[in-house]
N, C-alpha and C. Protein backbone atom coordinates (compact mmCIF):
# COMPACT_ATOMS: atom_id res chain seq x y z
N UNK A 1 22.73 33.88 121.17
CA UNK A 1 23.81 34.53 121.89
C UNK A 1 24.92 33.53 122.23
N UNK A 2 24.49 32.62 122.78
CA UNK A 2 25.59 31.68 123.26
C UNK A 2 26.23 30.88 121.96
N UNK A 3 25.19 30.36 120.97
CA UNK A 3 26.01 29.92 119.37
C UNK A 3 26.59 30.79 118.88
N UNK A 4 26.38 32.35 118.92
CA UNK A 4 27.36 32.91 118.63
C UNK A 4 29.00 33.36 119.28
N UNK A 5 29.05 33.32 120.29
CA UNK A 5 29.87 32.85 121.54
C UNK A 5 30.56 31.52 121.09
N UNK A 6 30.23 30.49 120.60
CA UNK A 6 31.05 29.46 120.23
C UNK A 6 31.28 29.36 119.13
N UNK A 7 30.64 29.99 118.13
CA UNK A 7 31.13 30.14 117.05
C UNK A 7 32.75 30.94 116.51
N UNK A 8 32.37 32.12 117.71
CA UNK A 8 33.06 33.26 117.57
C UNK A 8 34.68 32.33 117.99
N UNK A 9 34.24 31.25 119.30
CA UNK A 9 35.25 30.99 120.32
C UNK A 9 36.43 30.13 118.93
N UNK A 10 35.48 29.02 118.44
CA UNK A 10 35.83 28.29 117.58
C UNK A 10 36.82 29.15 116.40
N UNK A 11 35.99 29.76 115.59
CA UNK A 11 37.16 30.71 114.49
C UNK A 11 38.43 31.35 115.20
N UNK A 12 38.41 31.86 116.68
CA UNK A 12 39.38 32.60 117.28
C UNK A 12 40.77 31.47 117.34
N UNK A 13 40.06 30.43 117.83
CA UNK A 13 41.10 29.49 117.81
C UNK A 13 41.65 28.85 116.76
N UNK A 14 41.00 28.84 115.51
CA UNK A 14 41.43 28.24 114.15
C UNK A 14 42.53 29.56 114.28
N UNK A 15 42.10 30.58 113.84
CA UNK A 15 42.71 31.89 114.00
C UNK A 15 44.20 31.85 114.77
N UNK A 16 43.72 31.53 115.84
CA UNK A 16 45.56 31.37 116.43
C UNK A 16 46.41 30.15 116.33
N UNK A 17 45.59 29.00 115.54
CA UNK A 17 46.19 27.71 114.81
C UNK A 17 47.04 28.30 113.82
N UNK A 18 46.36 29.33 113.02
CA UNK A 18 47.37 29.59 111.98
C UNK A 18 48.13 30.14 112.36
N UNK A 19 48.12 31.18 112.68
CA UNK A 19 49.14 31.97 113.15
C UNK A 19 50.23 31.53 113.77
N UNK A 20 50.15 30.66 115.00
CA UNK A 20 51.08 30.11 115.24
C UNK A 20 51.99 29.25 114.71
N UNK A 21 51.16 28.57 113.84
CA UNK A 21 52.12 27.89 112.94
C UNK A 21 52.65 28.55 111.84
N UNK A 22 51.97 30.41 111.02
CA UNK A 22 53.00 31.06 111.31
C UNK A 22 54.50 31.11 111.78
N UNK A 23 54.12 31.58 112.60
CA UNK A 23 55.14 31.92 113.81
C UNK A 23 56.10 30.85 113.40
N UNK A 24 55.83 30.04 113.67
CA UNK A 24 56.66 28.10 113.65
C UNK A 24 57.11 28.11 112.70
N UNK A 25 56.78 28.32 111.34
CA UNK A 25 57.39 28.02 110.42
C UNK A 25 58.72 29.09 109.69
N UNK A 26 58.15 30.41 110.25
CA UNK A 26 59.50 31.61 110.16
C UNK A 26 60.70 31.53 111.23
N UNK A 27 60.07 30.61 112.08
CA UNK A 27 61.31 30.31 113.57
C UNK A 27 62.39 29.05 113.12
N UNK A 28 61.39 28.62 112.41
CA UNK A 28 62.56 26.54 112.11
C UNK A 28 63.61 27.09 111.29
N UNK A 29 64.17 26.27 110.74
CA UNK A 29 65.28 26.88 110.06
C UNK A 29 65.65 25.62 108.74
N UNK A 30 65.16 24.77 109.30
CA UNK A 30 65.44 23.20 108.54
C UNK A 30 63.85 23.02 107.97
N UNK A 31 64.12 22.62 106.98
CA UNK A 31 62.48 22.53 106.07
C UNK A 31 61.96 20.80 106.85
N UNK A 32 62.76 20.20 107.16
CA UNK A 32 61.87 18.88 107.53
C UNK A 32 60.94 19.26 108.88
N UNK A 33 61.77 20.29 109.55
CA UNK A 33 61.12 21.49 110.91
C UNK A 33 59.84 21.79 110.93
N UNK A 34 60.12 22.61 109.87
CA UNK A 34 59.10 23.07 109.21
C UNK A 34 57.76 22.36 108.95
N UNK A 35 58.11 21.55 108.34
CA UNK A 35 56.88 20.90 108.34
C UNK A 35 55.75 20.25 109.10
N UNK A 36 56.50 19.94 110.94
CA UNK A 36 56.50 19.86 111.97
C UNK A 36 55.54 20.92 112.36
N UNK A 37 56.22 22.20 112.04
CA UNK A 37 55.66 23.40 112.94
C UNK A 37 54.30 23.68 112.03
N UNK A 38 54.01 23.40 110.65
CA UNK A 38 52.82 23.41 110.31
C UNK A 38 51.60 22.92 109.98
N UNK A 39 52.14 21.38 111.09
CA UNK A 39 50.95 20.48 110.83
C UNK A 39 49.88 20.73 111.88
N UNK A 40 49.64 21.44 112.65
CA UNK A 40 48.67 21.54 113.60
C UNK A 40 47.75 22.44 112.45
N UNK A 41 48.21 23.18 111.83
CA UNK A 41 47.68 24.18 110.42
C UNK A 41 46.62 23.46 109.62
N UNK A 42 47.58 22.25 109.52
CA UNK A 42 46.82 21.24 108.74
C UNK A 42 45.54 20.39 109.03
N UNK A 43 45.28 19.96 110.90
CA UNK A 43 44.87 19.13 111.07
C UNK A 43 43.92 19.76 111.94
N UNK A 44 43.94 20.93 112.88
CA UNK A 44 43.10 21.28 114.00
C UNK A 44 42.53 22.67 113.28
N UNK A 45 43.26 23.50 112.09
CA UNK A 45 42.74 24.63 112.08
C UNK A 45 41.40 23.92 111.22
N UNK A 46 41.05 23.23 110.57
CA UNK A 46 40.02 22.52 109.68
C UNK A 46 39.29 22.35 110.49
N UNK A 47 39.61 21.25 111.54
CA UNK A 47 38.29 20.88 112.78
C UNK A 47 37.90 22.44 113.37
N UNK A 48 38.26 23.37 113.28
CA UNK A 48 37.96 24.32 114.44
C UNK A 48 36.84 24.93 113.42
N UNK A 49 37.54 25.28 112.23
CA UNK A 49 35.99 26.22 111.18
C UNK A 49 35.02 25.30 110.68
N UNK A 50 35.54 24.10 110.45
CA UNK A 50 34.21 23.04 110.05
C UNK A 50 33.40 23.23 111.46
N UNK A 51 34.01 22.88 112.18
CA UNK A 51 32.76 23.26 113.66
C UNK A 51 32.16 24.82 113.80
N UNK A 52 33.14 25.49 113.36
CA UNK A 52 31.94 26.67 113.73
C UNK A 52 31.19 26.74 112.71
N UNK A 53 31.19 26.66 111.08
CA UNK A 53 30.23 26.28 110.16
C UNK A 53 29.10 25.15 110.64
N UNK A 54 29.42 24.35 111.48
CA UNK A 54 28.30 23.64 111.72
C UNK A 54 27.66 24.54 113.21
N UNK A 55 27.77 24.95 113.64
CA UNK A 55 27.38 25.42 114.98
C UNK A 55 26.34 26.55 114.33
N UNK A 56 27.48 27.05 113.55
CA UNK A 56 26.58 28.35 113.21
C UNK A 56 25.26 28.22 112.10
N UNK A 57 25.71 27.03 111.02
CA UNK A 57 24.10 26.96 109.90
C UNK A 57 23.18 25.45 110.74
N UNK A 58 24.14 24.90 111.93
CA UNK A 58 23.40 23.54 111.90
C UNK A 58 22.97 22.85 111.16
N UNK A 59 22.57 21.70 111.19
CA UNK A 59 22.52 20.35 110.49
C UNK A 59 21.90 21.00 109.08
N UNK A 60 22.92 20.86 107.92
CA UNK A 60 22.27 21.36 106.31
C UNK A 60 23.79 21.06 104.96
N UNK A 61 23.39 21.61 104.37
CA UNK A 61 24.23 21.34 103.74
C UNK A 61 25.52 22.24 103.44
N UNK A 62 25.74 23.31 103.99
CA UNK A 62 26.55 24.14 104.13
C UNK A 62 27.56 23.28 105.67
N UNK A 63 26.85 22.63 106.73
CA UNK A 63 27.82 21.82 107.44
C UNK A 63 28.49 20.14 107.05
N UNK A 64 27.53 19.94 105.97
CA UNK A 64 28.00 18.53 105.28
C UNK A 64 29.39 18.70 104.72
N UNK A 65 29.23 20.16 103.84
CA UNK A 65 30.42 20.73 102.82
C UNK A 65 31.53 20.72 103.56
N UNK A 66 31.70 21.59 104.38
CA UNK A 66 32.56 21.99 105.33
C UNK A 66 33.05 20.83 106.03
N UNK A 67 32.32 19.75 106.57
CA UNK A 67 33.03 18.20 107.31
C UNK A 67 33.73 17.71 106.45
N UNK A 68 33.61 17.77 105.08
CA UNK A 68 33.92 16.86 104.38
C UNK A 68 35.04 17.67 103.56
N UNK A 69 35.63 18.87 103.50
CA UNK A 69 36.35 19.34 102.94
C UNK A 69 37.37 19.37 104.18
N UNK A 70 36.81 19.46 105.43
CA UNK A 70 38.03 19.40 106.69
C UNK A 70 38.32 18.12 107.06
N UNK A 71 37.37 16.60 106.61
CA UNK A 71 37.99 15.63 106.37
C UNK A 71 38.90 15.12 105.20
N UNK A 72 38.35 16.05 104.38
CA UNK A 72 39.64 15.81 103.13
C UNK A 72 40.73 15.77 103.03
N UNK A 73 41.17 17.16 104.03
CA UNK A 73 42.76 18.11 104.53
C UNK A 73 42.98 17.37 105.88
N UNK A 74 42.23 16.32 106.73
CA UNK A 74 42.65 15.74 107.08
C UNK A 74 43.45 14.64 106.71
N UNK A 75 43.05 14.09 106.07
CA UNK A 75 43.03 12.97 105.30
C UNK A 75 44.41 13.07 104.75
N UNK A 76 44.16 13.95 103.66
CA UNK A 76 45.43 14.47 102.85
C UNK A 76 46.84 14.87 103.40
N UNK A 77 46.47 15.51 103.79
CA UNK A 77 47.82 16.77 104.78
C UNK A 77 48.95 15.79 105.38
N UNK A 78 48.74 14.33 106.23
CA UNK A 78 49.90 14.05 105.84
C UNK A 78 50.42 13.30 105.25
N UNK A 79 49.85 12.71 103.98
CA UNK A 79 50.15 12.24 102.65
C UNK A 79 51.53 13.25 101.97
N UNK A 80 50.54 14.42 102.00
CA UNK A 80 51.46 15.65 101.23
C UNK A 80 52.40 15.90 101.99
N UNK A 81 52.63 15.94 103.38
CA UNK A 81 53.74 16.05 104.10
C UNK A 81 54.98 15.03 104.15
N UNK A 82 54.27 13.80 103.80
CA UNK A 82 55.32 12.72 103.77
C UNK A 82 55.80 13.13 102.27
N UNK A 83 55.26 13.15 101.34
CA UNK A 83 55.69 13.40 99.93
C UNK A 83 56.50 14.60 99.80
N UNK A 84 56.49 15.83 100.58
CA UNK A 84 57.65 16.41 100.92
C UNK A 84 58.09 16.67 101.40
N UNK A 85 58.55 15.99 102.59
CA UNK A 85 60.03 15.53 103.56
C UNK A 85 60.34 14.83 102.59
N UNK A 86 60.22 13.43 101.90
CA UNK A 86 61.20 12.75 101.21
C UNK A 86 61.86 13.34 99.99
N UNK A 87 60.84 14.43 99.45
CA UNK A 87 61.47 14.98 98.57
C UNK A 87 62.75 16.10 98.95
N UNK A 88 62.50 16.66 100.11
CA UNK A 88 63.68 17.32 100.74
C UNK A 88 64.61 16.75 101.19
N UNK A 89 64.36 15.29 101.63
CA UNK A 89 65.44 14.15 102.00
C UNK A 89 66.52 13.73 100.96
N UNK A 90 65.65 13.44 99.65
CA UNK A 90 66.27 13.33 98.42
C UNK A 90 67.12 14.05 97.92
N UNK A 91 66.74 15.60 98.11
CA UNK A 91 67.43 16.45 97.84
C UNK A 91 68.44 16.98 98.23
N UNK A 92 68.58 16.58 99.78
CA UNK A 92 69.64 17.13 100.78
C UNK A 92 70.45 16.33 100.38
N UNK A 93 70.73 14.61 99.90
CA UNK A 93 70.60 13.40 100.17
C UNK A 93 71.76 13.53 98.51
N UNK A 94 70.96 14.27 97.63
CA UNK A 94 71.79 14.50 96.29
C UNK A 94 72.63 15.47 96.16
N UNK A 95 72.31 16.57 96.88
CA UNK A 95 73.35 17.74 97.26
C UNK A 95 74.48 17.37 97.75
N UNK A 96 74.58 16.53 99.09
CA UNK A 96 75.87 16.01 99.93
C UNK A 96 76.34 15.54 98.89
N UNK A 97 75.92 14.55 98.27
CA UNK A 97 76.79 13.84 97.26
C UNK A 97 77.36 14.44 96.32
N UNK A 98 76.56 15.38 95.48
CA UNK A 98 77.62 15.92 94.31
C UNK A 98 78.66 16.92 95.10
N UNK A 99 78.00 17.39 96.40
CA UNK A 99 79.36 18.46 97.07
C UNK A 99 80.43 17.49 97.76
N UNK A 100 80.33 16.46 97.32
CA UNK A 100 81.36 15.57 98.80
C UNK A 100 82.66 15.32 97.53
């Protein structure tokens, strides 16, 4: 009863990780913004379902999978984020110029 209670608590909140960053990313208006408003997406909605996958099968290999795929997108996410801001930097960066 109660692992299911934190399980449940855990997905609810991945759940409104996305969403909100959702929200965040239809509100910005500037893509470097953007990217801002969807890194919590990136970094807490992972910790929240890797934990309830582990809460809910406990120590096995269905919670090994899951740590290690939400350390991956940790890992990653802002690699890929730096790789495109600069590419939007570049771009803004080549636009001014041929319009100037």
């Amino acid at each position: 009863m109660i692992r299911e209670a934190v399980v449940t608590t855990l997905l609810v909140c991945g759940v409104l990780v996305e969403i909100l960053c959702c929200v965040g990313l239809v509100a910005m208006r500037n893509p470097l913004d953007r990217l801002h408003a969807i890194a919590p997406a990136n970094i807490l909605a992972p910790i929240f379902f890797a934990a309830a996958v582990m809460v809910r099968e406990g120590a096995g290999q269905a919670s090994v999978k899951c740590a290690l795929i939400a350390f991956v997108l940790i890992l990653v996410s802002p690699v890929i984020s730096h790789a495109t801001g600069r590419a939007v930097w570049i771009r803004e960066k080549n636009h001014r110029e041929h319009h100037s």
